[in-house]
PDB file of N, CA and C in Angstrom:
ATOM      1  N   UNK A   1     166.262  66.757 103.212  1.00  0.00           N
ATOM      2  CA  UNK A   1     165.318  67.759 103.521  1.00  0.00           C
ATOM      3  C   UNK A   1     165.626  68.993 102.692  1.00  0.00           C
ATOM      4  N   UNK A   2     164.830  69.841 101.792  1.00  0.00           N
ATOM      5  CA  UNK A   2     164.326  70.623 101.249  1.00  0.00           C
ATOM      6  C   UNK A   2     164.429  71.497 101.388  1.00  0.00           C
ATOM      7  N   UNK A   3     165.209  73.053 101.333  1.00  0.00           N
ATOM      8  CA  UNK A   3     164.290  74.012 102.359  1.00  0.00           C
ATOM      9  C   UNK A   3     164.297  75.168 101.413  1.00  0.00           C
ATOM     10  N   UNK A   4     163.049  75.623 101.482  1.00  0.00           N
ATOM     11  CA  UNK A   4     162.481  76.161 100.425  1.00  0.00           C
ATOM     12  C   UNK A   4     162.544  78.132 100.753  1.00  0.00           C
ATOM     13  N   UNK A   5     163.191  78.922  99.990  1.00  0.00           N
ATOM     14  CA  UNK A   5     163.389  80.536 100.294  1.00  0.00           C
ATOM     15  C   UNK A   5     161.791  81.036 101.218  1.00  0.00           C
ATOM     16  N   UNK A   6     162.272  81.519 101.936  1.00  0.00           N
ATOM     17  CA  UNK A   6     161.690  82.225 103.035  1.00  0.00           C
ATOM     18  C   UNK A   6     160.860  83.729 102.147  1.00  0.00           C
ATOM     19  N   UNK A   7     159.249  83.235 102.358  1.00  0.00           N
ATOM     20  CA  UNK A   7     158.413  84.187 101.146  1.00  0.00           C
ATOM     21  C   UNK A   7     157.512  84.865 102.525  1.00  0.00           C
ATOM     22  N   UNK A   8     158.200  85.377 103.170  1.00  0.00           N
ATOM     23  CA  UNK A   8     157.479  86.493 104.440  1.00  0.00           C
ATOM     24  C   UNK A   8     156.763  87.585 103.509  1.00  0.00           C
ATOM     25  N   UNK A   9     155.660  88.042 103.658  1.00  0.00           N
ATOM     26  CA  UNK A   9     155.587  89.042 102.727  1.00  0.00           C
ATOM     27  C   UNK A   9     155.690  90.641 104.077  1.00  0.00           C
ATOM     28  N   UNK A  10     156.613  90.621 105.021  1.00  0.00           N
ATOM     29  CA  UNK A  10     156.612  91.791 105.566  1.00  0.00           C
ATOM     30  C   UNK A  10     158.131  92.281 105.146  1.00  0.00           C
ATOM     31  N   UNK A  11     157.763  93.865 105.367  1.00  0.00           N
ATOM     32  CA  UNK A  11     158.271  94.844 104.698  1.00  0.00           C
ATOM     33  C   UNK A  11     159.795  94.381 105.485  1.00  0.00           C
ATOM     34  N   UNK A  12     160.933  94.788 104.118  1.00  0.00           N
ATOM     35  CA  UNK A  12     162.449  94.062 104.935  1.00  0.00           C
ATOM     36  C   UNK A  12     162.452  95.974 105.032  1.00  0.00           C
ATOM     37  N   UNK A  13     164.009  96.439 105.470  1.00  0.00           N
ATOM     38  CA  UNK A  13     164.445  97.265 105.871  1.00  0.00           C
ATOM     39  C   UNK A  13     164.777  97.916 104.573  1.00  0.00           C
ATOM     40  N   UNK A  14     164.980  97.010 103.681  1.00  0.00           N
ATOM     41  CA  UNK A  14     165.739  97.877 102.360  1.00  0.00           C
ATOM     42  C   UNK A  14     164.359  98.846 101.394  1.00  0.00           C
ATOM     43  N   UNK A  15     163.332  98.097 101.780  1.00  0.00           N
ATOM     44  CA  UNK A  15     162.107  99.093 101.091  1.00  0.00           C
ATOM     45  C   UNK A  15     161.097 100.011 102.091  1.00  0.00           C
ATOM     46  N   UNK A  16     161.928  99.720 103.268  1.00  0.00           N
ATOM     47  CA  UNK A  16     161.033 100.663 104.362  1.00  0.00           C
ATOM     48  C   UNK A  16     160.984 102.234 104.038  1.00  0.00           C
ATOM     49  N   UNK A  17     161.947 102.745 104.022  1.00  0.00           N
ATOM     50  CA  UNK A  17     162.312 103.934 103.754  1.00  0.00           C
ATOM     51  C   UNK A  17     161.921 104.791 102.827  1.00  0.00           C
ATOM     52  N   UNK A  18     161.901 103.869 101.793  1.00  0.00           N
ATOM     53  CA  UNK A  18     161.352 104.468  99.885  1.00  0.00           C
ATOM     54  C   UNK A  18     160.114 104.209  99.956  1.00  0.00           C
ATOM     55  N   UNK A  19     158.932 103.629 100.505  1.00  0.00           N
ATOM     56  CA  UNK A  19     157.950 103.907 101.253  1.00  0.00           C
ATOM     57  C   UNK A  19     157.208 105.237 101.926  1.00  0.00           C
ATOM     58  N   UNK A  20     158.575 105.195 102.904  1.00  0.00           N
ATOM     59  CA  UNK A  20     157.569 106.579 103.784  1.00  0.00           C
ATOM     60  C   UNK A  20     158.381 107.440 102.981  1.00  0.00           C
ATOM     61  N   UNK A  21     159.410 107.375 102.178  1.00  0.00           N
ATOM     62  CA  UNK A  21     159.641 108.522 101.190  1.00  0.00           C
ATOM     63  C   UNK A  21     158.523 109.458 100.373  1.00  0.00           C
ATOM     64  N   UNK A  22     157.702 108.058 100.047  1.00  0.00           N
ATOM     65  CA  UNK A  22     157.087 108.471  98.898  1.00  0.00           C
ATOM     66  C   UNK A  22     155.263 108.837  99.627  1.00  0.00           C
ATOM     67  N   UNK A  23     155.344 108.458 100.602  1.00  0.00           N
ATOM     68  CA  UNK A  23     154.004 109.040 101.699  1.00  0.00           C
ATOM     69  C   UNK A  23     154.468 110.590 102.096  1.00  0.00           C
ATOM     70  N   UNK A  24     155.726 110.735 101.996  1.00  0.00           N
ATOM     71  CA  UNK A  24     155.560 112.307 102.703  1.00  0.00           C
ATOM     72  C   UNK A  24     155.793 113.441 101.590  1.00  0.00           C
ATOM     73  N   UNK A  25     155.744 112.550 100.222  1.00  0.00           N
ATOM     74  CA  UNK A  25     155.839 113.497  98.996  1.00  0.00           C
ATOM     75  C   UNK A  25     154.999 114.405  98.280  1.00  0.00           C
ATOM     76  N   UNK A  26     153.594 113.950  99.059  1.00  0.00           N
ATOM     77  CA  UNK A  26     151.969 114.206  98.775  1.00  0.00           C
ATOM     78  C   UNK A  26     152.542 115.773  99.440  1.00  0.00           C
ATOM     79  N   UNK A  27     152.534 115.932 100.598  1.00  0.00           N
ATOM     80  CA  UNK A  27     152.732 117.127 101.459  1.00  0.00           C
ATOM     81  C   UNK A  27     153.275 118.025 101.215  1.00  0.00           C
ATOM     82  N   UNK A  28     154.187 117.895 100.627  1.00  0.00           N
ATOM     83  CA  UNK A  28     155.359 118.482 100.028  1.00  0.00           C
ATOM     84  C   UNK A  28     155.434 119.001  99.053  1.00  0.00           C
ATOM     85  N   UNK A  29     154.549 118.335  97.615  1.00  0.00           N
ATOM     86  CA  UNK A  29     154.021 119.128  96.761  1.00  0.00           C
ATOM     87  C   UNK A  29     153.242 120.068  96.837  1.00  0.00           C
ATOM     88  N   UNK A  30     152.199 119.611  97.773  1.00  0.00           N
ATOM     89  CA  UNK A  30     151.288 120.197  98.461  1.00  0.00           C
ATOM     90  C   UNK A  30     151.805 121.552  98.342  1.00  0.00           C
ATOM     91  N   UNK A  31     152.354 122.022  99.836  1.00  0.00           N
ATOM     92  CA  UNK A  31     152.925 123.259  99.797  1.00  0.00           C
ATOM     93  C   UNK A  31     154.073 124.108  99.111  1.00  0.00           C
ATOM     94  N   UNK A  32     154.498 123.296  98.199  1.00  0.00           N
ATOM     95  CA  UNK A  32     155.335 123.720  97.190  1.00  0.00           C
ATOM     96  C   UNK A  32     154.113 124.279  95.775  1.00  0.00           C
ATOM     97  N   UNK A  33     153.274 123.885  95.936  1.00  0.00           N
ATOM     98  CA  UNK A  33     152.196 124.399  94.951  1.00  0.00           C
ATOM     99  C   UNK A  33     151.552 125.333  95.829  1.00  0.00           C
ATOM    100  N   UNK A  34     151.431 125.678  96.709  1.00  0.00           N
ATOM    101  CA  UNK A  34     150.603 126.784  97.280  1.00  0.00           C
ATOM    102  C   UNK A  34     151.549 127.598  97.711  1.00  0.00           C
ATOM    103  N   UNK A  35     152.780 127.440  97.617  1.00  0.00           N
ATOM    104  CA  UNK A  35     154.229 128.729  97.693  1.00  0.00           C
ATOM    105  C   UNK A  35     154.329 129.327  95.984  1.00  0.00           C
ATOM    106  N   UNK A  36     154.092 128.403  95.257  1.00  0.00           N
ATOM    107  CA  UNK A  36     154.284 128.737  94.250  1.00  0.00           C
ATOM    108  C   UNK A  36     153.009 130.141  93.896  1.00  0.00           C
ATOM    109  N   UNK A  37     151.966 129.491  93.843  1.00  0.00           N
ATOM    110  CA  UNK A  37     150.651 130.394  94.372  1.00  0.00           C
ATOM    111  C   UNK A  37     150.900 131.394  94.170  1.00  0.00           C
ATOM    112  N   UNK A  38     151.344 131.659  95.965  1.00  0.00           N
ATOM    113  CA  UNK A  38     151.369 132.583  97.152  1.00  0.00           C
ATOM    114  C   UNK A  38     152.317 133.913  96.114  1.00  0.00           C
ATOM    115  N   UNK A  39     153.442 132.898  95.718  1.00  0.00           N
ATOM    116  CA  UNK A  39     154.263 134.068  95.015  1.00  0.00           C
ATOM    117  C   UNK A  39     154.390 134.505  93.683  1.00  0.00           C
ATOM    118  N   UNK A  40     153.343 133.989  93.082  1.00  0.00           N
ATOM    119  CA  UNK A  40     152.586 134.598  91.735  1.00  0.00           C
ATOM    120  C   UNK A  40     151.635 135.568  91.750  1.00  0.00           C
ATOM    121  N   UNK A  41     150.867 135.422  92.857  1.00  0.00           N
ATOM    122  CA  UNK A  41     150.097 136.656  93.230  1.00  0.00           C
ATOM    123  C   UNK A  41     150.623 137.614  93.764  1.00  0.00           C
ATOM    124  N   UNK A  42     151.561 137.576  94.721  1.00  0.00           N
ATOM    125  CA  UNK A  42     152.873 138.668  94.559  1.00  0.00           C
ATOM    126  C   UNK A  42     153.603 139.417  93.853  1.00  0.00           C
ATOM    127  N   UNK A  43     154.082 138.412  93.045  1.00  0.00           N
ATOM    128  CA  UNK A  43     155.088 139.223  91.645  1.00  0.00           C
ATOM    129  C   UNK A  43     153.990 139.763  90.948  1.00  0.00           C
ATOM    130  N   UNK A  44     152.369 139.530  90.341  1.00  0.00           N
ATOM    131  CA  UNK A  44     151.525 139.973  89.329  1.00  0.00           C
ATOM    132  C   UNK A  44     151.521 141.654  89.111  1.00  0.00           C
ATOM    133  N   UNK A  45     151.613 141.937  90.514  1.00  0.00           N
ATOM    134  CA  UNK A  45     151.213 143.188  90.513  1.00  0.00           C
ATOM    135  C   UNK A  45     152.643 144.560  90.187  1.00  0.00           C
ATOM    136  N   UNK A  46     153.650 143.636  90.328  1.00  0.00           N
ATOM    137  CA  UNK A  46     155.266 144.016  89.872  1.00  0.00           C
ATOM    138  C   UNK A  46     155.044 143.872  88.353  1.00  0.00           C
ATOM    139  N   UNK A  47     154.561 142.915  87.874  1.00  0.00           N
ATOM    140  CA  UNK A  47     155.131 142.582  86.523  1.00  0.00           C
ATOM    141  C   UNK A  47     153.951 143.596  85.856  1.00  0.00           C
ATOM    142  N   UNK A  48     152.629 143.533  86.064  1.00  0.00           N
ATOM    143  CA  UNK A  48     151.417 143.471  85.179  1.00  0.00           C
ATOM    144  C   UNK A  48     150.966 145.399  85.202  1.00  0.00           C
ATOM    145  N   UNK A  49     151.919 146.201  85.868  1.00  0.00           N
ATOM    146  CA  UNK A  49     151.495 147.365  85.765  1.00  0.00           C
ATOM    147  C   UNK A  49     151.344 148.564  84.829  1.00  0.00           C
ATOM    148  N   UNK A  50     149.935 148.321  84.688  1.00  0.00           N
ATOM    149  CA  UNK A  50     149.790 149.556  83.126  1.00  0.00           C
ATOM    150  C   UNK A  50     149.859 150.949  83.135  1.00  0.00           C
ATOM    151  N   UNK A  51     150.538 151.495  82.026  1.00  0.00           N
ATOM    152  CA  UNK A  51     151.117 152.445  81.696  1.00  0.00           C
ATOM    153  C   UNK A  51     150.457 153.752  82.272  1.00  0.00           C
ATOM    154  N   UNK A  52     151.311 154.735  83.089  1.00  0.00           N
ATOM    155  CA  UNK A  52     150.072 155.269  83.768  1.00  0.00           C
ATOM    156  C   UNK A  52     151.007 156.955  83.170  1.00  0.00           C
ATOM    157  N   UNK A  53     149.662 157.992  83.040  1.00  0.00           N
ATOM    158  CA  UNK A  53     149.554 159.174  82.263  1.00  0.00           C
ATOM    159  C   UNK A  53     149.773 160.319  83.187  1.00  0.00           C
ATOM    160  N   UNK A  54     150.085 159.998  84.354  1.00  0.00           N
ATOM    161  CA  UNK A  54     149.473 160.785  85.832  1.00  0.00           C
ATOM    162  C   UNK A  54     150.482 162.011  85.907  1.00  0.00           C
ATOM    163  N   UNK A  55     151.743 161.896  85.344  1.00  0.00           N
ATOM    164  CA  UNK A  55     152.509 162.533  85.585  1.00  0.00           C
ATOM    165  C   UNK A  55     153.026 163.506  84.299  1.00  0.00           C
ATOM    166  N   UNK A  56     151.788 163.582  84.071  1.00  0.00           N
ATOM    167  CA  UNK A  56     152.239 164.826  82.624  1.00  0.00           C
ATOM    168  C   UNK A  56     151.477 166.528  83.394  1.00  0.00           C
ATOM    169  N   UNK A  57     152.341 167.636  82.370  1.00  0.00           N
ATOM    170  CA  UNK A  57     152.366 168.578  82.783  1.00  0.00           C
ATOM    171  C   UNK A  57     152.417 169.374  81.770  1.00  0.00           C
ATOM    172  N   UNK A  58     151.508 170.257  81.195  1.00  0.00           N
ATOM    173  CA  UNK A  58     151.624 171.153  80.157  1.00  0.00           C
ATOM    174  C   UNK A  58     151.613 172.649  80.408  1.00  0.00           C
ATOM    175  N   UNK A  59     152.784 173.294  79.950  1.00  0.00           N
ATOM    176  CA  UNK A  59     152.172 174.945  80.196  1.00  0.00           C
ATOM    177  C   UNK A  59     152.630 175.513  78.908  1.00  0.00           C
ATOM    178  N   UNK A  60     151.759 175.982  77.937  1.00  0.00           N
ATOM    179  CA  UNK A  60     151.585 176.528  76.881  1.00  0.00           C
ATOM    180  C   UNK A  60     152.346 175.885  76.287  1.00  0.00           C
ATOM    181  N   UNK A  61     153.132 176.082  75.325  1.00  0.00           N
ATOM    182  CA  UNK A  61     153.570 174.844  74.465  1.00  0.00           C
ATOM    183  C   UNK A  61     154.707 173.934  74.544  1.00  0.00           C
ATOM    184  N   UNK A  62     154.945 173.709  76.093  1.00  0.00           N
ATOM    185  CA  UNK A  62     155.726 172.933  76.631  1.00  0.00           C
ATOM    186  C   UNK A  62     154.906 171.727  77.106  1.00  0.00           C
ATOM    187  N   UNK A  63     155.285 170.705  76.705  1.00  0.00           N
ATOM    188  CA  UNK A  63     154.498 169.109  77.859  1.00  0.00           C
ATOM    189  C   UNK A  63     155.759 168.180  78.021  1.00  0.00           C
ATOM    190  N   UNK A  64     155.444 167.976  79.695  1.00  0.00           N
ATOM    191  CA  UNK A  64     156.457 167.177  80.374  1.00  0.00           C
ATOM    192  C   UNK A  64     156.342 166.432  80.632  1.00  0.00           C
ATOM    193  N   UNK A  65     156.866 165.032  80.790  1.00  0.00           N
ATOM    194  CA  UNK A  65     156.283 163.395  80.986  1.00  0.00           C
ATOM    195  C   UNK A  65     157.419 162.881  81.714  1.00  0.00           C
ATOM    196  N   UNK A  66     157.225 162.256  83.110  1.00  0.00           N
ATOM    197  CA  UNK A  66     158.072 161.382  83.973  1.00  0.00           C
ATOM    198  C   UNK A  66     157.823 160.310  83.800  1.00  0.00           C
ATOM    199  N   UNK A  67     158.869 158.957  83.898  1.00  0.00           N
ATOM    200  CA  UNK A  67     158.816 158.042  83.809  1.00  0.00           C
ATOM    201  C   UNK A  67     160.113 157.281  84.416  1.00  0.00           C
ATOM    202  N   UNK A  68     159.880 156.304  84.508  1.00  0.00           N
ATOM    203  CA  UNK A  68     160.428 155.384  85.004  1.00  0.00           C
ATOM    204  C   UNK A  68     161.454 154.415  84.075  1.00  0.00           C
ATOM    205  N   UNK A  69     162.508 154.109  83.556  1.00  0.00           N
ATOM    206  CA  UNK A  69     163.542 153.522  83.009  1.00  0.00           C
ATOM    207  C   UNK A  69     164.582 153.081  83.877  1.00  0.00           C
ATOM    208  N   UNK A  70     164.033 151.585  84.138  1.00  0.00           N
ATOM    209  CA  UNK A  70     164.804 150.924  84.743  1.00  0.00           C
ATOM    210  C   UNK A  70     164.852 151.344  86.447  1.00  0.00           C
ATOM    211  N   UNK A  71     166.224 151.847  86.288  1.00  0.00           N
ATOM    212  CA  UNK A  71     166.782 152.219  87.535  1.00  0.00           C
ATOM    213  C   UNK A  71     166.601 153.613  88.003  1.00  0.00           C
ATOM    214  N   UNK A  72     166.597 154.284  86.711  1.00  0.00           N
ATOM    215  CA  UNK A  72     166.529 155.530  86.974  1.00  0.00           C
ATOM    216  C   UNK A  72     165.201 156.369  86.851  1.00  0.00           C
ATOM    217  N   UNK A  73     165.132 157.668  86.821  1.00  0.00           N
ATOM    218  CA  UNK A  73     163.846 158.469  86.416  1.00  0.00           C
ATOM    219  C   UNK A  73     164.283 159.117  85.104  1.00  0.00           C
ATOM    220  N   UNK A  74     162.965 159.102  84.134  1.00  0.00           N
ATOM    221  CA  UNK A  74     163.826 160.164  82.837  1.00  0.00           C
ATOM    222  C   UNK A  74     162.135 161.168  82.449  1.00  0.00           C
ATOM    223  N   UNK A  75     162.973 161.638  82.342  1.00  0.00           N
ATOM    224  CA  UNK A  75     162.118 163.238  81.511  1.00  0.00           C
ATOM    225  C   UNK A  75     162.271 163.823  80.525  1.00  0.00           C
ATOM    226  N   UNK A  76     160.482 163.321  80.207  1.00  0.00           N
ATOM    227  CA  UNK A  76     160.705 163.733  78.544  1.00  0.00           C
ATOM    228  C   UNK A  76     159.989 165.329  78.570  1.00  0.00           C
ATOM    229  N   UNK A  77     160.367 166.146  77.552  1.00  0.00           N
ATOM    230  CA  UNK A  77     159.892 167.312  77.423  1.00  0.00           C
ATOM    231  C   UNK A  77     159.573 167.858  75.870  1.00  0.00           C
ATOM    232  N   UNK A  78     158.470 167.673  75.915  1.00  0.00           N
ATOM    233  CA  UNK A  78     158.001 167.919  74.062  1.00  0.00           C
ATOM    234  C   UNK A  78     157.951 169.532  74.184  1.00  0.00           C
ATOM    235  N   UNK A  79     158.215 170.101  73.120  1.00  0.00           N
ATOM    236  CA  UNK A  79     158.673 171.298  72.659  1.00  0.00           C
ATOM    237  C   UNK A  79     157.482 171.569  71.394  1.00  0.00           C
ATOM    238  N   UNK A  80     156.551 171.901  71.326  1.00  0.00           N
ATOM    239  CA  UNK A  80     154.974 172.067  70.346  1.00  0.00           C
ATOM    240  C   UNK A  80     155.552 173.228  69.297  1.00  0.00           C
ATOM    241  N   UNK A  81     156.144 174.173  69.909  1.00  0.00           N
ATOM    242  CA  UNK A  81     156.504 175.140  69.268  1.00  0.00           C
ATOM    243  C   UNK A  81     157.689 175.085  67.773  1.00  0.00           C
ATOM    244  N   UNK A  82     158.613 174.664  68.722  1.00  0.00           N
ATOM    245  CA  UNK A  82     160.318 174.346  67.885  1.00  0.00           C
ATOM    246  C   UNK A  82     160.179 172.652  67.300  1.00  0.00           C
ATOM    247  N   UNK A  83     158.794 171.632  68.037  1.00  0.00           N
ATOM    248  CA  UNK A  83     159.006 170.175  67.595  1.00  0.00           C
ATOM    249  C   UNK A  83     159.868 169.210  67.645  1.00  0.00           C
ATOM    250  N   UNK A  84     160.031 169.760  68.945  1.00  0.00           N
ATOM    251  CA  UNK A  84     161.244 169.194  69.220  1.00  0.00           C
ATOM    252  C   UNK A  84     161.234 168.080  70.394  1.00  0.00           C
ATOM    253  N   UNK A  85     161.917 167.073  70.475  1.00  0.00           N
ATOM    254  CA  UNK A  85     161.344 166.068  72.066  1.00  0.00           C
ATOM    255  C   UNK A  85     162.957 165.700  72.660  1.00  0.00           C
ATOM    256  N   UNK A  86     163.091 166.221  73.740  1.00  0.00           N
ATOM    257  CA  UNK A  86     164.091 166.461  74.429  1.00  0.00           C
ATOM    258  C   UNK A  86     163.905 165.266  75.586  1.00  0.00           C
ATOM    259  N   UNK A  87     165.135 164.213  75.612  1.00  0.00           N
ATOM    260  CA  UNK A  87     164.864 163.432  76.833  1.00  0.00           C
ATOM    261  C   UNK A  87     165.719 163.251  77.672  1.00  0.00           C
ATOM    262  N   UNK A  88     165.636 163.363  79.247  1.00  0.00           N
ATOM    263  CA  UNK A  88     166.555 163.712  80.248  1.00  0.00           C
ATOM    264  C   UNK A  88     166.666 162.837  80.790  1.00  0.00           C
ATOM    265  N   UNK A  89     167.864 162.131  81.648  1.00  0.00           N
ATOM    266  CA  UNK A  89     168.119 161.274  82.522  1.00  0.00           C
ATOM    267  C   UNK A  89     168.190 162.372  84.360  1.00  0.00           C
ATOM    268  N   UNK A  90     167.548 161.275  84.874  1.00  0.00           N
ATOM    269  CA  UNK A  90     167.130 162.684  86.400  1.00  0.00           C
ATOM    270  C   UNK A  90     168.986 161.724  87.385  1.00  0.00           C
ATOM    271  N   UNK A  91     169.356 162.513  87.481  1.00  0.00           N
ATOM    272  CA  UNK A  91     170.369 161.464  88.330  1.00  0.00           C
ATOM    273  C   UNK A  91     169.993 161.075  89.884  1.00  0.00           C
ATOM    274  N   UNK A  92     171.171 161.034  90.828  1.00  0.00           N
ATOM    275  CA  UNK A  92     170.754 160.438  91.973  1.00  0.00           C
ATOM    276  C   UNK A  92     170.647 161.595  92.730  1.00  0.00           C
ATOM    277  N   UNK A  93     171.413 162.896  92.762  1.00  0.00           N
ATOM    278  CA  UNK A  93     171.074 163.994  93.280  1.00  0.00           C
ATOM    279  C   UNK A  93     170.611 164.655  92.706  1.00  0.00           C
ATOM    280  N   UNK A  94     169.335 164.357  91.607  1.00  0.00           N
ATOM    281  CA  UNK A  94     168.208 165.207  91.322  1.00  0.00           C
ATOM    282  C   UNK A  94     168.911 166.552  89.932  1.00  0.00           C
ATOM    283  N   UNK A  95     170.504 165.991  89.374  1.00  0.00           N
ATOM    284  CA  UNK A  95     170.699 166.805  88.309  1.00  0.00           C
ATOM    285  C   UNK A  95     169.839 165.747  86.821  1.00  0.00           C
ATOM    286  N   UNK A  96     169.744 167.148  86.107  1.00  0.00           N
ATOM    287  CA  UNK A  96     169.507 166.316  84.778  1.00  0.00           C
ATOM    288  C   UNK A  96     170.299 166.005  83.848  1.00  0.00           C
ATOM    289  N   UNK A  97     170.474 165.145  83.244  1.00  0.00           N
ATOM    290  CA  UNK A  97     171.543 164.980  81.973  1.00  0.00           C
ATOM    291  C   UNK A  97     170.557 164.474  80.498  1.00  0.00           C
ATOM    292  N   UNK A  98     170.913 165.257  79.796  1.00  0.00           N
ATOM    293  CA  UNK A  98     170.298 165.166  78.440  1.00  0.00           C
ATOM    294  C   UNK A  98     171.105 163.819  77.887  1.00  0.00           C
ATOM    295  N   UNK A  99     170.414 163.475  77.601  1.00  0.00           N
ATOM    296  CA  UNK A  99     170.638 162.267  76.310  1.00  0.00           C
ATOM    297  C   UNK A  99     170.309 162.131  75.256  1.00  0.00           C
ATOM    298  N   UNK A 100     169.413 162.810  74.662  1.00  0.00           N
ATOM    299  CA  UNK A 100     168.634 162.972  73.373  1.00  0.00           C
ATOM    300  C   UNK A 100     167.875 163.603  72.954  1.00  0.00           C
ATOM    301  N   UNK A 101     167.830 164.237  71.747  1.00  0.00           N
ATOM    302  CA  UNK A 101     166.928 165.255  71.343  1.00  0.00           C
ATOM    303  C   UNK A 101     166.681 164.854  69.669  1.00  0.00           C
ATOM    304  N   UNK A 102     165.367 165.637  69.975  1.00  0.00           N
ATOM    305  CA  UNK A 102     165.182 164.374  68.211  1.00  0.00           C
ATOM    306  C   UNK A 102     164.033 165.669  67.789  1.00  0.00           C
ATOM    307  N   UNK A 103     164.625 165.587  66.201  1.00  0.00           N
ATOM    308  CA  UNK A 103     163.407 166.702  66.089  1.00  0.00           C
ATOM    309  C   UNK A 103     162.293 166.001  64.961  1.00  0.00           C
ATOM    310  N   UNK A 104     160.998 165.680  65.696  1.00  0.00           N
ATOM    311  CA  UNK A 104     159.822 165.741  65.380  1.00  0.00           C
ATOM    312  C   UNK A 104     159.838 165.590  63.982  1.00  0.00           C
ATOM    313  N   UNK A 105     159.700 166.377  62.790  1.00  0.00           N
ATOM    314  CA  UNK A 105     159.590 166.147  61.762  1.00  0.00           C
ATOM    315  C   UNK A 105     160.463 165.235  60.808  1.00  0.00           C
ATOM    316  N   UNK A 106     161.844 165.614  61.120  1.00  0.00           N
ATOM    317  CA  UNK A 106     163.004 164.368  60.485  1.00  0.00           C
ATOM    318  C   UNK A 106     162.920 163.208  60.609  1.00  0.00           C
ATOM    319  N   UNK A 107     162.400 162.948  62.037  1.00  0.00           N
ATOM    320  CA  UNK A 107     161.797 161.262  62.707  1.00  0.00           C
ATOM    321  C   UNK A 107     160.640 160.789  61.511  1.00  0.00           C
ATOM    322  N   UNK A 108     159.258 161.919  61.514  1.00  0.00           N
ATOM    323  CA  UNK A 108     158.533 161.204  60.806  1.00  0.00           C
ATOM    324  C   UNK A 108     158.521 161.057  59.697  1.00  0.00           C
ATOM    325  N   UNK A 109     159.436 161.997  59.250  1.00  0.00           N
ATOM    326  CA  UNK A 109     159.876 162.044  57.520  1.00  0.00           C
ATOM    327  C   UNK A 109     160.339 160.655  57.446  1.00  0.00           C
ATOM    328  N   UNK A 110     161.936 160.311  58.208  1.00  0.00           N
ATOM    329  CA  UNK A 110     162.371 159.489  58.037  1.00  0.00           C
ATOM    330  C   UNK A 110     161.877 157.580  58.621  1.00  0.00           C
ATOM    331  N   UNK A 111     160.963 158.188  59.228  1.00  0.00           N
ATOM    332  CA  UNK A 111     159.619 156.639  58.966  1.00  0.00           C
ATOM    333  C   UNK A 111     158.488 156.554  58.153  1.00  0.00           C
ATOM    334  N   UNK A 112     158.256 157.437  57.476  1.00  0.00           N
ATOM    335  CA  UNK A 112     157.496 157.341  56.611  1.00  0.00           C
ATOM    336  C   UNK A 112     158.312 156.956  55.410  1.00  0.00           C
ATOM    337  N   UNK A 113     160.041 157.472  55.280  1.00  0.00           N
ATOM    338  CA  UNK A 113     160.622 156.832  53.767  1.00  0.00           C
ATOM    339  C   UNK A 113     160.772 155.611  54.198  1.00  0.00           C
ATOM    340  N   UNK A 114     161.272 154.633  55.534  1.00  0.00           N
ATOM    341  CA  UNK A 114     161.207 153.300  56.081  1.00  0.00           C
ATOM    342  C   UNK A 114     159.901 152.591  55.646  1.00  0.00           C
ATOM    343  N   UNK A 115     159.129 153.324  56.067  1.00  0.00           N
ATOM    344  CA  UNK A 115     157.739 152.509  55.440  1.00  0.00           C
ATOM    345  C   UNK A 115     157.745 151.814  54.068  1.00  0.00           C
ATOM    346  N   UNK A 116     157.971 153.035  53.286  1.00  0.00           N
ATOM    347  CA  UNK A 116     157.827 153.279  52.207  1.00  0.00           C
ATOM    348  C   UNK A 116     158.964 152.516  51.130  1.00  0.00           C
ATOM    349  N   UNK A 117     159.782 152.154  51.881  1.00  0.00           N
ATOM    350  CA  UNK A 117     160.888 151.195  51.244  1.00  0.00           C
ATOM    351  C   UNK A 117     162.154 151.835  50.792  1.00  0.00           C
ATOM    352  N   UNK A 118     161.972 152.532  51.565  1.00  0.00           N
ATOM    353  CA  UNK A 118     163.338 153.754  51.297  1.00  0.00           C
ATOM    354  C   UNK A 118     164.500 153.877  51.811  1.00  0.00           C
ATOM    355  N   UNK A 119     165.689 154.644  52.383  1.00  0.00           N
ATOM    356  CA  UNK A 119     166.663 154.709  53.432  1.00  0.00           C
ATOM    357  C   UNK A 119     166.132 155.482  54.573  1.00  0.00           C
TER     358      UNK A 119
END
């Protein structure tokens, strides 16, 4: 007598699992794509914000410009008179510290000889 491998076609135990694995994976993307979404329309408005003018201040030939760098606040202060552009770091108790001052004409002199193929 003969006996021929046992061709049940119901599900054994070893492929049960990787089965409903792969049924509850639909779901899962699911809301992993609508988190993803959720938090792109979130960050847009962090990342995508244009340059805003709101905070300038002129009195006769002084103009002052706040801004934002990084962590800190800095203040720029153009000088119309002397041509001069003075830029401040604001600290955490509201002192200023200079960091740079650049005078106006030497800058554009010296990008216009850059242009121009110069030193």
């Amino acid at each position: 007598m003969s006996h021929t491998p046992d061709t049940n076609p119901q599900t054994t135990p070893d492929t049960a699992p990787d089965t409903a694995a792969r049924r509850s994976e639909g779901p899962l993307i699911a809301c992993a794509l609508v988190l993803a979404v959720l938090l792109g329309v979130l960050i847009s408005p962090l990342v995508n914000q244009p340059a805003r003018a709101e905070m300038v201040a002129e009195n006769g030939h002084l103009v002052t410009l706040t801004a934002r760098g990084g962590n800190e606040d800095i203040l720029l202060v153009l000088d119309n008179r002397a041509e001069k552009l003075s830029l401040y770091k604001v600290g955490a108790q509201n002192t200023l510290e200079m960091v740079q001052r650049v005078d106006l004409p030497e800058l554009f002199e010296s990008a216009r000889a850059r242009r121009l193929g110069g030193n």
